[in-house]
C-alpha atoms as a PDB file:
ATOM      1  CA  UNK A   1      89.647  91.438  91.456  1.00  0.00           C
ATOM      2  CA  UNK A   2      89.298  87.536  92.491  1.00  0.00           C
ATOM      3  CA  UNK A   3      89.661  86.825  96.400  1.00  0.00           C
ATOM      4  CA  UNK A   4      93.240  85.324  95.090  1.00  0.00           C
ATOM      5  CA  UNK A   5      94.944  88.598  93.953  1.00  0.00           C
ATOM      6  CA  UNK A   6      93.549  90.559  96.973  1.00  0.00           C
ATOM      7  CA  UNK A   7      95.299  88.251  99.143  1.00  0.00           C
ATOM      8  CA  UNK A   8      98.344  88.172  97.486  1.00  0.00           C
ATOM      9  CA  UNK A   9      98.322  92.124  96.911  1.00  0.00           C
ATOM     10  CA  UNK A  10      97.771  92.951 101.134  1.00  0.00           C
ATOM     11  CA  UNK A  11     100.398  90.238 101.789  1.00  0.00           C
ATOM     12  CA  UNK A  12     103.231  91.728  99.403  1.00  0.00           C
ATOM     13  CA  UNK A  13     101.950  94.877 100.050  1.00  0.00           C
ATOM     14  CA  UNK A  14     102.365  94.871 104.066  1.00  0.00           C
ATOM     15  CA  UNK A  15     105.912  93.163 103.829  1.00  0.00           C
ATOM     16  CA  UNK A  16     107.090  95.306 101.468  1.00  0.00           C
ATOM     17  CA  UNK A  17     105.955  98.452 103.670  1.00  0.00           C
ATOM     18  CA  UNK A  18     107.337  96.822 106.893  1.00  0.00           C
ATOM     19  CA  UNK A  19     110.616  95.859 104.906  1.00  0.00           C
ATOM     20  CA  UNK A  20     111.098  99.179 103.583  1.00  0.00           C
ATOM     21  CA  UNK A  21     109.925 101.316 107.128  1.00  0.00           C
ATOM     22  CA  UNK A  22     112.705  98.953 108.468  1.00  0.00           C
ATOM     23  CA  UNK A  23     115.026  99.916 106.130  1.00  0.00           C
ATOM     24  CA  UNK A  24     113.899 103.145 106.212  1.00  0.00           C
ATOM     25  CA  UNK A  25     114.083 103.738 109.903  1.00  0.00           C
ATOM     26  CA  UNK A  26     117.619 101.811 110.127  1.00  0.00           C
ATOM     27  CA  UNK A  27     119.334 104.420 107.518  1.00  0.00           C
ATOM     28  CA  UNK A  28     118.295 107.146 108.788  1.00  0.00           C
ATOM     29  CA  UNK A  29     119.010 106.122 112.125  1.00  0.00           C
ATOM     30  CA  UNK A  30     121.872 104.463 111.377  1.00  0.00           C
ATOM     31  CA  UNK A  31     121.310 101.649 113.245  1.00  0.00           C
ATOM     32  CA  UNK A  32     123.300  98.346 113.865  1.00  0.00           C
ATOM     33  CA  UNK A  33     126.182  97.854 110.653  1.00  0.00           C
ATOM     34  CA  UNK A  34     124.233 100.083 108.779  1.00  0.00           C
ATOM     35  CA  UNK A  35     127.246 102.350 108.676  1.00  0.00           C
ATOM     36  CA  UNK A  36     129.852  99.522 107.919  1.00  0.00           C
ATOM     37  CA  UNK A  37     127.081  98.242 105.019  1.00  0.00           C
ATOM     38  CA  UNK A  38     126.958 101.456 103.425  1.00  0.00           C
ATOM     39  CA  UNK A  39     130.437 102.709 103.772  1.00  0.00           C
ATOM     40  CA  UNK A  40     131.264  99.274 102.204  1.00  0.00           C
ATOM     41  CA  UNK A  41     129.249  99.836  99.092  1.00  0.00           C
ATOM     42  CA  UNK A  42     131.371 102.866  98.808  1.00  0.00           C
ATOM     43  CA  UNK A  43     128.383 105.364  99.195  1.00  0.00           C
ATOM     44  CA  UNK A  44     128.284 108.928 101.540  1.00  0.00           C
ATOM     45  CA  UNK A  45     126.915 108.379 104.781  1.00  0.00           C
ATOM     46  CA  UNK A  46     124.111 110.702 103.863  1.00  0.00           C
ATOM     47  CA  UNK A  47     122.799 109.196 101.430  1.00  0.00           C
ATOM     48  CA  UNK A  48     121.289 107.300 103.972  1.00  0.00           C
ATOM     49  CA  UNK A  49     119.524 109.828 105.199  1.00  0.00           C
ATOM     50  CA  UNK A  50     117.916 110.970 101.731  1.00  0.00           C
ATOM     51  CA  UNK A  51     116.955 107.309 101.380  1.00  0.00           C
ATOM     52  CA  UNK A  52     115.583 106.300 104.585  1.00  0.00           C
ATOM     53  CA  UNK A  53     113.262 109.413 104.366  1.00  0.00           C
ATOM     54  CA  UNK A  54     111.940 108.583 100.582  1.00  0.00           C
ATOM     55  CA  UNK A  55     111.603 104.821 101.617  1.00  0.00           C
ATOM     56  CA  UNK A  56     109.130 106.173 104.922  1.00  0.00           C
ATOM     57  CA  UNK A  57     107.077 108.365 102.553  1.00  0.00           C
ATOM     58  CA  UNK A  58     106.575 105.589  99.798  1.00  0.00           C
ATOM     59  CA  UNK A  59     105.586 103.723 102.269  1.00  0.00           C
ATOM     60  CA  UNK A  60     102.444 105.725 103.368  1.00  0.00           C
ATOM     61  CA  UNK A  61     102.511 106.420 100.056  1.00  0.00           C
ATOM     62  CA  UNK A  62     101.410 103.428  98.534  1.00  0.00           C
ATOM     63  CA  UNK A  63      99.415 102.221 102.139  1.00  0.00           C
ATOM     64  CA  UNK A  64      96.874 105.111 101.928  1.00  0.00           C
ATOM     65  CA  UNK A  65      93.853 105.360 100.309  1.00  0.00           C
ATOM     66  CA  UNK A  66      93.607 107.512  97.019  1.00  0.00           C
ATOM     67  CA  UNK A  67      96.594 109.386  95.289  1.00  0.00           C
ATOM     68  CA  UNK A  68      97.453 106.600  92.391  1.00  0.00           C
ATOM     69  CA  UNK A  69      99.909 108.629  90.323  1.00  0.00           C
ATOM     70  CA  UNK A  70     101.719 109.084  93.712  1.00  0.00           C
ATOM     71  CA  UNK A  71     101.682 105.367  94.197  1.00  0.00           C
ATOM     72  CA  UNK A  72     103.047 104.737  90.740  1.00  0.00           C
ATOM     73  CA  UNK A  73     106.094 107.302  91.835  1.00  0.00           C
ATOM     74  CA  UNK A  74     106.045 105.120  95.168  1.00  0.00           C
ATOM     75  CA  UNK A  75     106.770 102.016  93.517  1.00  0.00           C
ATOM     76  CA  UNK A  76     109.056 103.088  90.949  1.00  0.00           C
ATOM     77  CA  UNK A  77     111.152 104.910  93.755  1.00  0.00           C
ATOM     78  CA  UNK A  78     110.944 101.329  95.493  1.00  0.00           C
ATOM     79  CA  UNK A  79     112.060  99.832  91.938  1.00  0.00           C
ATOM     80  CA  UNK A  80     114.881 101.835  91.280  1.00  0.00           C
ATOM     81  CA  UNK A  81     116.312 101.857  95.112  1.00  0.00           C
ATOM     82  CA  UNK A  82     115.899  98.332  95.241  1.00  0.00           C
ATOM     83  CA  UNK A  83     117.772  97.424  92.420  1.00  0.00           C
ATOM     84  CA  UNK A  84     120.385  99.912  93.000  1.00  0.00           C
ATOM     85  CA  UNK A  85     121.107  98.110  96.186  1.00  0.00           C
ATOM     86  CA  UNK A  86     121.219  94.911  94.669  1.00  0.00           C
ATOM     87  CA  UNK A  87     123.267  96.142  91.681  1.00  0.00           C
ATOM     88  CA  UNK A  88     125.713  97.537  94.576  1.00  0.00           C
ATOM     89  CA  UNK A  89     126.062  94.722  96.045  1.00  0.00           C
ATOM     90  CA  UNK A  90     126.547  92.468  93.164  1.00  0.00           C
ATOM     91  CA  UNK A  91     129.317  94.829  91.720  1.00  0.00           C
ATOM     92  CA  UNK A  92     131.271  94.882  95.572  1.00  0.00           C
ATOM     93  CA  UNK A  93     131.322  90.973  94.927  1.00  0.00           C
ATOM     94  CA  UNK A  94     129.150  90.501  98.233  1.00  0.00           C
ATOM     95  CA  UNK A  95     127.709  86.726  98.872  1.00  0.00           C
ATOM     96  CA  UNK A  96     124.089  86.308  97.836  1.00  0.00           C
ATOM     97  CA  UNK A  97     122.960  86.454 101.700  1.00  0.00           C
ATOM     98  CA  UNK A  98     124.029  90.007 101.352  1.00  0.00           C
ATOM     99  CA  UNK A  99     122.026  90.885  98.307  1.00  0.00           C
ATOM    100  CA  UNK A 100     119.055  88.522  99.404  1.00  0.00           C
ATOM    101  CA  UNK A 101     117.338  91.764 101.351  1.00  0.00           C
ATOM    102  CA  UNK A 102     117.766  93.855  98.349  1.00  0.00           C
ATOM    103  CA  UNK A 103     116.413  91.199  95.931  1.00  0.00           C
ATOM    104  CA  UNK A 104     113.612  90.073  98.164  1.00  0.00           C
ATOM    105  CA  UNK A 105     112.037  93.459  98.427  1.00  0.00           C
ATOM    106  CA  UNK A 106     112.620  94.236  94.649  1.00  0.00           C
ATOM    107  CA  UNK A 107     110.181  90.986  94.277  1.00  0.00           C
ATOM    108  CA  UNK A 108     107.482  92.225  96.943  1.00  0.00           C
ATOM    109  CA  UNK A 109     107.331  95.423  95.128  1.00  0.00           C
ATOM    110  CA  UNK A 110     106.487  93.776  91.696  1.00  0.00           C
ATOM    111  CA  UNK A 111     104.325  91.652  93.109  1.00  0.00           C
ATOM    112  CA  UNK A 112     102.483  94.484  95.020  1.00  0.00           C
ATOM    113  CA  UNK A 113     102.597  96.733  92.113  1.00  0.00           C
ATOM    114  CA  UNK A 114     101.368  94.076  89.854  1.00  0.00           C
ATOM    115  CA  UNK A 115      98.368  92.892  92.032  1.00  0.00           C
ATOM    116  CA  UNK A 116      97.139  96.430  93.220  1.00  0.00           C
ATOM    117  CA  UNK A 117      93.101  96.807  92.833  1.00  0.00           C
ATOM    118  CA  UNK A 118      91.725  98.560  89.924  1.00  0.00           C
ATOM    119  CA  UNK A 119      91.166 101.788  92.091  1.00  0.00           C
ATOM    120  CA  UNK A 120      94.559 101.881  93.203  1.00  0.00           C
ATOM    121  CA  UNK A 121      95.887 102.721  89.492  1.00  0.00           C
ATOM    122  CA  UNK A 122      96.043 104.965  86.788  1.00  0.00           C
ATOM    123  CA  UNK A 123      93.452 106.113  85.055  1.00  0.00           C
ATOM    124  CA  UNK A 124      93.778 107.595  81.471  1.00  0.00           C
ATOM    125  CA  UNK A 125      91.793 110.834  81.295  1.00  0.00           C
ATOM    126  CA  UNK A 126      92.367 110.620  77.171  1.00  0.00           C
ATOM    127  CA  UNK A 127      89.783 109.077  75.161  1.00  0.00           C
END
């Protein structure tokens, strides 16, 4: 791996894991128009809890050493989430500064994903 993807791997990597602990830590909390956002989108108020505690545990997850196949779930769980949100707000006809968040962190976990080291993926046991 050249000096240029491990860069750009750590940098997505920690803003995607201190966007999503955010996140995380604000729906299950329910902090600050957190309710009004997610009441708006026409969801139960517990899904946020179910969310914000799968959003905390991808992110240790995919920042600990080892355990690639539970990175792999990590990201796609970041994936789908992510572009459920941004789906949401799309079809709720919010602006684009309210689907920004959504959108931004669907790009850091691609990018993350994408640039992870060779010993942080899968490795095919078939030969």
């Amino acid at each position: 791996m050249t000096k240029r993807n491990k860069i750009i791997y750590w940098i997505s990597t920690v803003w995607l894991a201190l966007g999503m602990l955010a996140s995380g830590l604000q729906q299950i909390f329910h902090m600050k128009g957190f309710v009004d956002i997610i009441t708006h989108l026409g969801y139960p108020l517990y899904f946020s809890y179910i969310l914000g505690v799968w959003k905390i545990l991808g992110v240790a997850a995919i920042v600990i050493p080892k355990f690639s196949l539970l990175k792999e779930w990590a990201y796609a769980g970041f994936f789908f989430a992510m572009s459920g949100a941004a789906f949401s707000h799309i079809a709720s006809g919010d602006s684009i500064s309210e689907t920004a968040p959504s959108l931004v962190l669907l790009t850091l976990t691609v990018v993350s994903w994408y640039f992870r080291p060779a010993d942080r993926n899968i490795t095919s046991t078939n030969r």
